[in-house]
Protein backbone atom coordinates (compact mmCIF):
# COMPACT_ATOMS: atom_id res chain seq x y z
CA UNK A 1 8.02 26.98 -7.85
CA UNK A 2 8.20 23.38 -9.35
CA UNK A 3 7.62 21.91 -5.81
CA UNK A 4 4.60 24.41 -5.58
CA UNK A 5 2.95 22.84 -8.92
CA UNK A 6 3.66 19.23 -8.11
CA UNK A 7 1.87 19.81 -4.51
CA UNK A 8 -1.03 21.38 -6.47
CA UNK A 9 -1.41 18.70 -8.62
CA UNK A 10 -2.08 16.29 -5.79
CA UNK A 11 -4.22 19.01 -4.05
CA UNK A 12 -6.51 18.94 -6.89
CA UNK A 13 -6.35 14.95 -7.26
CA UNK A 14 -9.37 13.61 -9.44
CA UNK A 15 -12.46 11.47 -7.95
CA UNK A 16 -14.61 9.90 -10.47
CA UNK A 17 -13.95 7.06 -12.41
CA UNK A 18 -16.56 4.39 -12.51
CA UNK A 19 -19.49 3.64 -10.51
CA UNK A 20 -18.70 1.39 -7.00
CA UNK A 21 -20.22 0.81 -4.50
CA UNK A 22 -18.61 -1.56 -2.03
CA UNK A 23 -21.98 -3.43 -0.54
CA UNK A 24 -23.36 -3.96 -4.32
CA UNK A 25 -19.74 -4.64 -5.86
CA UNK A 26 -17.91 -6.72 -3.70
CA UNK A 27 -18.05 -10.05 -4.38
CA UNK A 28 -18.64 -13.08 -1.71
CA UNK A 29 -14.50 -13.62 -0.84
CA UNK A 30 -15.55 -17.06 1.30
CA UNK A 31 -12.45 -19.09 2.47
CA UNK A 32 -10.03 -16.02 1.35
CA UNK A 33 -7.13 -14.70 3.30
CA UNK A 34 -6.53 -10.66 3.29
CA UNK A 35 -2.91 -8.87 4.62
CA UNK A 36 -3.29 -5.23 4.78
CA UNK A 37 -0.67 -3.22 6.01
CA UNK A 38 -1.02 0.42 7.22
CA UNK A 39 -4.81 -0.72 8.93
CA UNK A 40 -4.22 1.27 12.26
CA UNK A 41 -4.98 4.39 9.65
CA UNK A 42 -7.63 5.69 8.29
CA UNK A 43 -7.65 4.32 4.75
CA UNK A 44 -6.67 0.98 5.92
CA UNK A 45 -9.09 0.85 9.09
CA UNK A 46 -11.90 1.87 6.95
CA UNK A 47 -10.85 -0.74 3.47
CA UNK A 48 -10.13 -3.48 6.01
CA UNK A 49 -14.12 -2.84 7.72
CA UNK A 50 -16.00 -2.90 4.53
CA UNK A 51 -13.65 -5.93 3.08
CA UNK A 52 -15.19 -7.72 5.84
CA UNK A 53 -18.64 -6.51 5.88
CA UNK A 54 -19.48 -7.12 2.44
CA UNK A 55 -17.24 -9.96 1.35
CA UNK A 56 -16.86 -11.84 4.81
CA UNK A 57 -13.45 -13.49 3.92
CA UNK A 58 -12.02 -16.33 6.46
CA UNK A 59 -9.69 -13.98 7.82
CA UNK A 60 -8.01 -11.21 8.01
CA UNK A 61 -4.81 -9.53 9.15
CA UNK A 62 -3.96 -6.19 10.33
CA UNK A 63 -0.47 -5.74 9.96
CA UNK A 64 0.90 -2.36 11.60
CA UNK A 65 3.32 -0.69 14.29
CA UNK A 66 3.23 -2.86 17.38
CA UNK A 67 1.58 -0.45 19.83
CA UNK A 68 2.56 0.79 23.47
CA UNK A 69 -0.23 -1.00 25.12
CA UNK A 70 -0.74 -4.24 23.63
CA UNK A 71 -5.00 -3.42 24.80
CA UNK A 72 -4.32 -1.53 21.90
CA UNK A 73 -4.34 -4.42 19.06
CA UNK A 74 -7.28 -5.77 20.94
CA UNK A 75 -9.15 -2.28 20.46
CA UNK A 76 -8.26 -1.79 16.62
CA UNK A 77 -9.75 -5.70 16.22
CA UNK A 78 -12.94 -5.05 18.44
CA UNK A 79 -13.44 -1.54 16.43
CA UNK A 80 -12.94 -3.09 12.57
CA UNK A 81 -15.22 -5.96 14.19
CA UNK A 82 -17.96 -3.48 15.76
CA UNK A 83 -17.96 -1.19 12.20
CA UNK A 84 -18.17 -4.32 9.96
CA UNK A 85 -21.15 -6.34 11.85
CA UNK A 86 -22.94 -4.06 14.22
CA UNK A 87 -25.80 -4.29 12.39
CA UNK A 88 -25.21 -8.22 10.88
CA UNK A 89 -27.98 -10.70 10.80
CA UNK A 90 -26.61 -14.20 10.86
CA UNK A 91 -28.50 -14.40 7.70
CA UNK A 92 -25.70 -12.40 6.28
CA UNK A 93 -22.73 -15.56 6.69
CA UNK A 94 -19.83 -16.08 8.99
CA UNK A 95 -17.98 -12.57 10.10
CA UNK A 96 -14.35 -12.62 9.37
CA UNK A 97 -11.94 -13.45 12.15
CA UNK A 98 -9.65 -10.31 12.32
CA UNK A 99 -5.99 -10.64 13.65
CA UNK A 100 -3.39 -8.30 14.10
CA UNK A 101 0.31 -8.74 13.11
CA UNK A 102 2.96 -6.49 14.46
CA UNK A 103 5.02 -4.61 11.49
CA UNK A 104 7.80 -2.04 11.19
CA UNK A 105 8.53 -1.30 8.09
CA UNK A 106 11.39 0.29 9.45
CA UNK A 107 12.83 -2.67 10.49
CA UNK A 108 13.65 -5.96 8.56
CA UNK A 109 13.85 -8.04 11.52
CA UNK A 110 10.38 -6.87 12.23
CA UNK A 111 8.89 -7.61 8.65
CA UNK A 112 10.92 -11.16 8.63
CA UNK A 113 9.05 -11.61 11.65
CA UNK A 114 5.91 -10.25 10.68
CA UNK A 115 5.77 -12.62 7.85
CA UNK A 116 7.22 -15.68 9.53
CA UNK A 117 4.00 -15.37 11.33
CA UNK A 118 1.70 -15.11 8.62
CA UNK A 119 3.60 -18.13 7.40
CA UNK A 120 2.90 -20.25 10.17
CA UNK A 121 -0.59 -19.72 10.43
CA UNK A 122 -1.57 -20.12 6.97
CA UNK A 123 -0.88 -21.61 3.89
CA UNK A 124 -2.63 -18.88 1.32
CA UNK A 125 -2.88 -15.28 1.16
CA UNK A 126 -5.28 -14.19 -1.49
CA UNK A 127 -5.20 -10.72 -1.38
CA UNK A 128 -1.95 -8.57 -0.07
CA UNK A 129 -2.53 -5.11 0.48
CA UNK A 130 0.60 -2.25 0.85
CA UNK A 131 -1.19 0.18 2.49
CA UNK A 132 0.90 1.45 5.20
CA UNK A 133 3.13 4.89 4.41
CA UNK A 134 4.66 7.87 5.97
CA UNK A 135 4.84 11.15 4.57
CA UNK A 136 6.30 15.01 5.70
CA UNK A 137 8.73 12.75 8.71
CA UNK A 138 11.82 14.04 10.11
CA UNK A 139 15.08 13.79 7.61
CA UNK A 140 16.05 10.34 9.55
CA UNK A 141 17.41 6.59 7.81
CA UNK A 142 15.41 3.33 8.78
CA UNK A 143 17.12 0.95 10.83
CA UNK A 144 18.87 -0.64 7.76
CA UNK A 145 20.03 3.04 6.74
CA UNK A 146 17.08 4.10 4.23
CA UNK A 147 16.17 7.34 3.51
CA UNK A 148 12.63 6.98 6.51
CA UNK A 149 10.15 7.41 3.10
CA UNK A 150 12.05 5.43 0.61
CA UNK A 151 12.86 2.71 3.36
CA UNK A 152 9.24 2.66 4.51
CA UNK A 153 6.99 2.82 1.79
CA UNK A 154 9.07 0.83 -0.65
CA UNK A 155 12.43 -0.84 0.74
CA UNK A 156 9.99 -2.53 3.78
CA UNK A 157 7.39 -3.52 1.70
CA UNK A 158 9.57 -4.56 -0.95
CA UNK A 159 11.07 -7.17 1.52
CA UNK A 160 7.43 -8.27 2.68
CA UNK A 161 6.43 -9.42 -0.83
CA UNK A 162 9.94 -10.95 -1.41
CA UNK A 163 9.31 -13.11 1.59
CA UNK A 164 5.02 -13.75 0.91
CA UNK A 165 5.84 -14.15 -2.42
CA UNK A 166 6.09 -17.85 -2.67
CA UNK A 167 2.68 -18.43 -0.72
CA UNK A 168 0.59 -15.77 -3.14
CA UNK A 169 2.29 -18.08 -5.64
CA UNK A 170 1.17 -21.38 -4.18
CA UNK A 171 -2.39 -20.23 -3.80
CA UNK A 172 -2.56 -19.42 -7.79
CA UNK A 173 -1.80 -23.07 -7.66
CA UNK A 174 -4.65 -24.24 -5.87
CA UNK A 175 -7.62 -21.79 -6.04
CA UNK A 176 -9.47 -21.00 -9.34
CA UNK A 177 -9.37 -16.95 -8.71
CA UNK A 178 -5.92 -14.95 -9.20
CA UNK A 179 -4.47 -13.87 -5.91
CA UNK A 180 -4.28 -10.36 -5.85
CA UNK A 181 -1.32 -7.62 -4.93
CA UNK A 182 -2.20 -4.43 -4.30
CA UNK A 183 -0.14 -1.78 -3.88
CA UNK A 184 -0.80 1.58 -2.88
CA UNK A 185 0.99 4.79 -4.31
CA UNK A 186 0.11 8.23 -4.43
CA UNK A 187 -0.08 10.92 -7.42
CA UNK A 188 2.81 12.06 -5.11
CA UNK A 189 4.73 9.99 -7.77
CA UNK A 190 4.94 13.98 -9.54
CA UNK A 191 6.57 15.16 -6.70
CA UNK A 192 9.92 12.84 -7.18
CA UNK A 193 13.73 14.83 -7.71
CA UNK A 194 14.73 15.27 -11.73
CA UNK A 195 15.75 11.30 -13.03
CA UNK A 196 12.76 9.79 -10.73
CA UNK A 197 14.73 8.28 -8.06
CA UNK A 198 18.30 8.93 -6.87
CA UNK A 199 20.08 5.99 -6.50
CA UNK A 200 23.12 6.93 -4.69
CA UNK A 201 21.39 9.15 -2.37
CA UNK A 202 18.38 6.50 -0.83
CA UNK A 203 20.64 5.39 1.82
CA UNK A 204 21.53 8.55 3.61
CA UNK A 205 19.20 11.19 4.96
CA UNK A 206 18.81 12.92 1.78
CA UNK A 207 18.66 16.25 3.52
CA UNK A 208 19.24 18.38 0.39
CA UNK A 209 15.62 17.23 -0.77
CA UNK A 210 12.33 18.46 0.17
CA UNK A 211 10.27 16.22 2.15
CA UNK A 212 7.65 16.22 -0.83
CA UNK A 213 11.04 14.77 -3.33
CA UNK A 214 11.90 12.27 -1.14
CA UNK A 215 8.32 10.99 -0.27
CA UNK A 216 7.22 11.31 -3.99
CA UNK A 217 10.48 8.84 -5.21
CA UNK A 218 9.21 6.59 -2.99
CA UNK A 219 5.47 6.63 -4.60
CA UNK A 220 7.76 6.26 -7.84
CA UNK A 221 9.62 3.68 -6.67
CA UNK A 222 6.17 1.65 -5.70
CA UNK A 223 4.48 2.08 -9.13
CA UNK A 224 7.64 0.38 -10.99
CA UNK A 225 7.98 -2.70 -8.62
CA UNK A 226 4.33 -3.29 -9.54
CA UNK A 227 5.05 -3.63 -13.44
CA UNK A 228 8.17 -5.43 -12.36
CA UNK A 229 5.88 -7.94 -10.59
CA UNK A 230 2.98 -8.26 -13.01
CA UNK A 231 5.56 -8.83 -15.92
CA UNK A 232 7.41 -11.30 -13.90
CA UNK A 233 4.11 -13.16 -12.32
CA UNK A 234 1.93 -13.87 -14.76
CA UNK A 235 -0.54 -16.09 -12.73
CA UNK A 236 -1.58 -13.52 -10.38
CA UNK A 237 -2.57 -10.00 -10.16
CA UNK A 238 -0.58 -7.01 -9.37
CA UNK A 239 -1.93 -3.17 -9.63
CA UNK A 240 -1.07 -0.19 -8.10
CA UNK A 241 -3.57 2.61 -7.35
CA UNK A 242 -3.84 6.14 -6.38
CA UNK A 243 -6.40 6.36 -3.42
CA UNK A 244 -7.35 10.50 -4.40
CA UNK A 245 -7.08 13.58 -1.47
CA UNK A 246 -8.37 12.06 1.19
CA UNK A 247 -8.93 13.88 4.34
CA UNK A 248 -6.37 11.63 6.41
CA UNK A 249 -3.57 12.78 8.30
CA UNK A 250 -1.33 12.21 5.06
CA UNK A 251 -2.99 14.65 3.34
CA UNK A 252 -3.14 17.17 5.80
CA UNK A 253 0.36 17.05 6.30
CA UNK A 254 0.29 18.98 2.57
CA UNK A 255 -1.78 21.72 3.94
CA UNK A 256 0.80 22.64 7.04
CA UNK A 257 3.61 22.70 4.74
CA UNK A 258 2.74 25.28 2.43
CA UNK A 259 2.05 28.58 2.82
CA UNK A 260 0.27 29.31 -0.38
CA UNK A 261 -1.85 25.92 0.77
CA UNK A 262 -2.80 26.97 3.62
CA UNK A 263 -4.12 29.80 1.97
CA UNK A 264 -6.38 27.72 -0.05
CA UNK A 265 -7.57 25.28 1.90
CA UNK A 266 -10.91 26.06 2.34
CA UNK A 267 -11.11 25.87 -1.44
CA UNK A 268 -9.06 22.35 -1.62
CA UNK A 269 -11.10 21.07 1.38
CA UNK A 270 -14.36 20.79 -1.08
CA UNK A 271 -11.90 18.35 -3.41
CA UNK A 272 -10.89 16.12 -0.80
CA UNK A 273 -13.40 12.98 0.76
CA UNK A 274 -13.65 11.05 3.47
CA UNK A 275 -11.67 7.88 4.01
CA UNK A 276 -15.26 6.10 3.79
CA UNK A 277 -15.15 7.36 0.02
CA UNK A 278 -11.58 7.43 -0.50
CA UNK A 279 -11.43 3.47 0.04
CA UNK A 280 -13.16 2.88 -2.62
CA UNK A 281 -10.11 2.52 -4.93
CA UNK A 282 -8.57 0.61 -2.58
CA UNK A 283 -11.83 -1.39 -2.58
CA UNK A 284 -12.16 -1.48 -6.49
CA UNK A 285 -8.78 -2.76 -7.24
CA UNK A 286 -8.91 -5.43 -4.55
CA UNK A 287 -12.11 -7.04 -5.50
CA UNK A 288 -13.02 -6.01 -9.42
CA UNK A 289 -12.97 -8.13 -12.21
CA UNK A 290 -12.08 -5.84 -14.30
CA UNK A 291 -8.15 -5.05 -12.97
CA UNK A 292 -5.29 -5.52 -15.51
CA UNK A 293 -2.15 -6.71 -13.97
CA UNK A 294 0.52 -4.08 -14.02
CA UNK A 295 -2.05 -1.27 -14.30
CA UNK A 296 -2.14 2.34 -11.90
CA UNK A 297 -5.44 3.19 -11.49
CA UNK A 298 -6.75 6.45 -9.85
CA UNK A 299 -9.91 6.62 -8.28
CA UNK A 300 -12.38 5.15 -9.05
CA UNK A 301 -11.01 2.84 -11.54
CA UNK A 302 -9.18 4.86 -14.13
CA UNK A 303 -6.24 3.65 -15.30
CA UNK A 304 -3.20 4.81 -17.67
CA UNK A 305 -2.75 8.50 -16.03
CA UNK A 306 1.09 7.85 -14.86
CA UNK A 307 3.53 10.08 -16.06
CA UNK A 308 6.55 9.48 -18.29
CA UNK A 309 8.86 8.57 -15.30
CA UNK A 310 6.28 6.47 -14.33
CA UNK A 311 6.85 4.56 -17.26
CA UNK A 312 10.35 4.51 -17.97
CA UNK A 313 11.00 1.35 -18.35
CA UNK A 314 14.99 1.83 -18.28
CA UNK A 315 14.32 3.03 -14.49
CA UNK A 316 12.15 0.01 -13.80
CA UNK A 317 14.69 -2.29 -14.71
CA UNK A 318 17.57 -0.34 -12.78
CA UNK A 319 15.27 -0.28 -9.75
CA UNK A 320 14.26 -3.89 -10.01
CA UNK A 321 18.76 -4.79 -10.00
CA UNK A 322 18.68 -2.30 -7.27
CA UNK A 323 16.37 -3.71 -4.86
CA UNK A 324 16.96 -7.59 -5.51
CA UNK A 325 20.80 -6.76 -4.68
CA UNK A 326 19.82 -4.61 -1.30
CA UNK A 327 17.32 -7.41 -0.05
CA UNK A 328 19.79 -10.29 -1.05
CA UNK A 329 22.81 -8.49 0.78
CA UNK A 330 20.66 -8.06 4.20
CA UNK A 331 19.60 -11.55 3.92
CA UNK A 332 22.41 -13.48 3.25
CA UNK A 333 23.53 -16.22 5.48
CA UNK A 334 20.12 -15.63 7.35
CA UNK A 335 18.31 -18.77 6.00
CA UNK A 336 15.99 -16.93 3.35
CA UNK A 337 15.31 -17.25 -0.06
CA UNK A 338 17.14 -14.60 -1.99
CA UNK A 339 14.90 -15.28 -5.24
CA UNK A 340 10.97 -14.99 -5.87
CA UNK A 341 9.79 -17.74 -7.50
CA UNK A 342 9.84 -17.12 -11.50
């Protein structure tokens, strides 16, 4: 029954908040440099499009799976492109040159790659975007032996800001706005096993958990490296946000699971929005002024509505050991930097 409630609470996720609306609110992000992982999905296609549109930043990367057909990271470009400037005047400014990066999550040699890339092309990254997760996959371990969520959505990206750390840092040095992390959770945080994330358990299959337990620790798991980061980084900007029940295929993974969902559907189906509206957290909290480092925000805007586990700052700090001696173990004696820049 307590796996029923925590699914309802994310079934009947809130949108409200404040006002946005991305072409009025988005400010002019001339000579920026966006990473968004995850943009082969809905939420990211759709936040990567209107980032471009309306705030026409130098570039932009597209960071997901490397597909089949390599036509296929030509299509995903050409589509973001066609969405973002079909209807462009060239009184509206330069359109953003789009570029996609090939990223497994899964894999460390493919994220050490991934951002090896990024590093050789550019010298700042002013806004990072985590957008890419899995949810309701086969029990299964990543290919460093992860639990597939907790390796996925917060192991993998874990390693990609270890490794863009040092250039987000550099361009707090040299531009006058704060570079911005953004990380993206889920109220599935509610969904995580008793204790909030089980420690000696992350690197097997964990096949005495739920799929919802082991995909909500790793929503947990995301929402404590961001206070880790914005306490340790005081010279940029790191939030985490909640993007609300968006009709994507994550969220209809929740309706196949449950009977009693099912059930209701047609009833939840009037509280979820599109991923045109459901971007608009992911929107707010990449552009606003108004962000507060370290702050979870659900949509649009609201901060402060974590749970206690989501503030345990005992857990934080055990996480933070946890992960800093997993990354430093895979990459020792490979050549990388084992500590982010204080």
């Amino acid at each position: 029954m307590g796996d029923f409630r925590d699914m309802m609470r994310v079934m009947g996720s809130r949108i409200g908040g404040v006002s946005f609306d991305p072409a009025r609110d988005i400010p002019s992000l001339a000579s920026k440099v966006i990473l968004i992982t995850g943009a082969a999905g809905d939420l990211g296609r759709v936040t990567a499009t209107q980032l471009a549109q309306h705030g026409r930043p130098d570039r932009l990367y597209v960071a997901d799976l490397p597909p089949q057909d390599e036509a296929a990271k030509k299509e995903l470009v050409d589509r973001i492109t066609k969405e973002a400037y079909d209807n462009a005047t060239p009184e509206d400014g330069n359109k953003t040159e789009i570029h996609f990066l090939d990223l497994d999550l899964g894999s460390f040699e493919s994220i050490q790659r991934c951002a090896a890339e990024f590093l050789a092309r550019e010298q700042r990254l002013d806004i990072l975007m985590l957008n890419a997760g899995i949810m309701r996959v086969a029990t299964g371990v990543t290919k460093e032996g992860y639990e597939s969520h907790f390796g996925i959505n917060y192991v993998g990206h874990a390693l990609l800001i270890k490794l863009l750390m040092p250039v987000v840092l550099r361009t707090a040095e040299i531009g006058s706005d704060r570079p911005r992390i953004v990380v993206v959770s889920s109220e599935g945080w509610a969904m995580a096993p008793k204790g909030g994330i089980l420690f000696d358990k992350v690197k097997t299959k964990c096949e005495d958990l739920s799929y919802t337990k082991r995909y909500g620790q790793s929503k947990l798991a995301l929402i404590h490296l961001t206070k880790t980061l914005a306490q340790r980084h005081s010279q940029i900007d790191v939030v985490v946000l909640h993007p609300g029940r968006v009709d994507t295929g994550l969220g209809r993974s929740l309706v196949k699971e449950v009977r009693l969902i099912r059930l209701i559907a047609p009833v939840a189906s009037f509280l979820s929005v599109s991923p045109v509206e459901g971007a608009k957290n992911h929107l707010w909290t990449a552009t606003s002024p108004d962000v507060v480092s370290g702050k979870y925000y659900e949509p649009v805007g609201v901060p402060d509505r974590e749970g206690k586990i989501a503030r345990d700052s005992e857990l934080q700090e055990k996480l933070w050991t946890w992960t800093e001696g997993e990354l430093i173990k895979v990459l020792e004696g490979k050549g990388e930097v084992k500590e982010v820049p204080n």
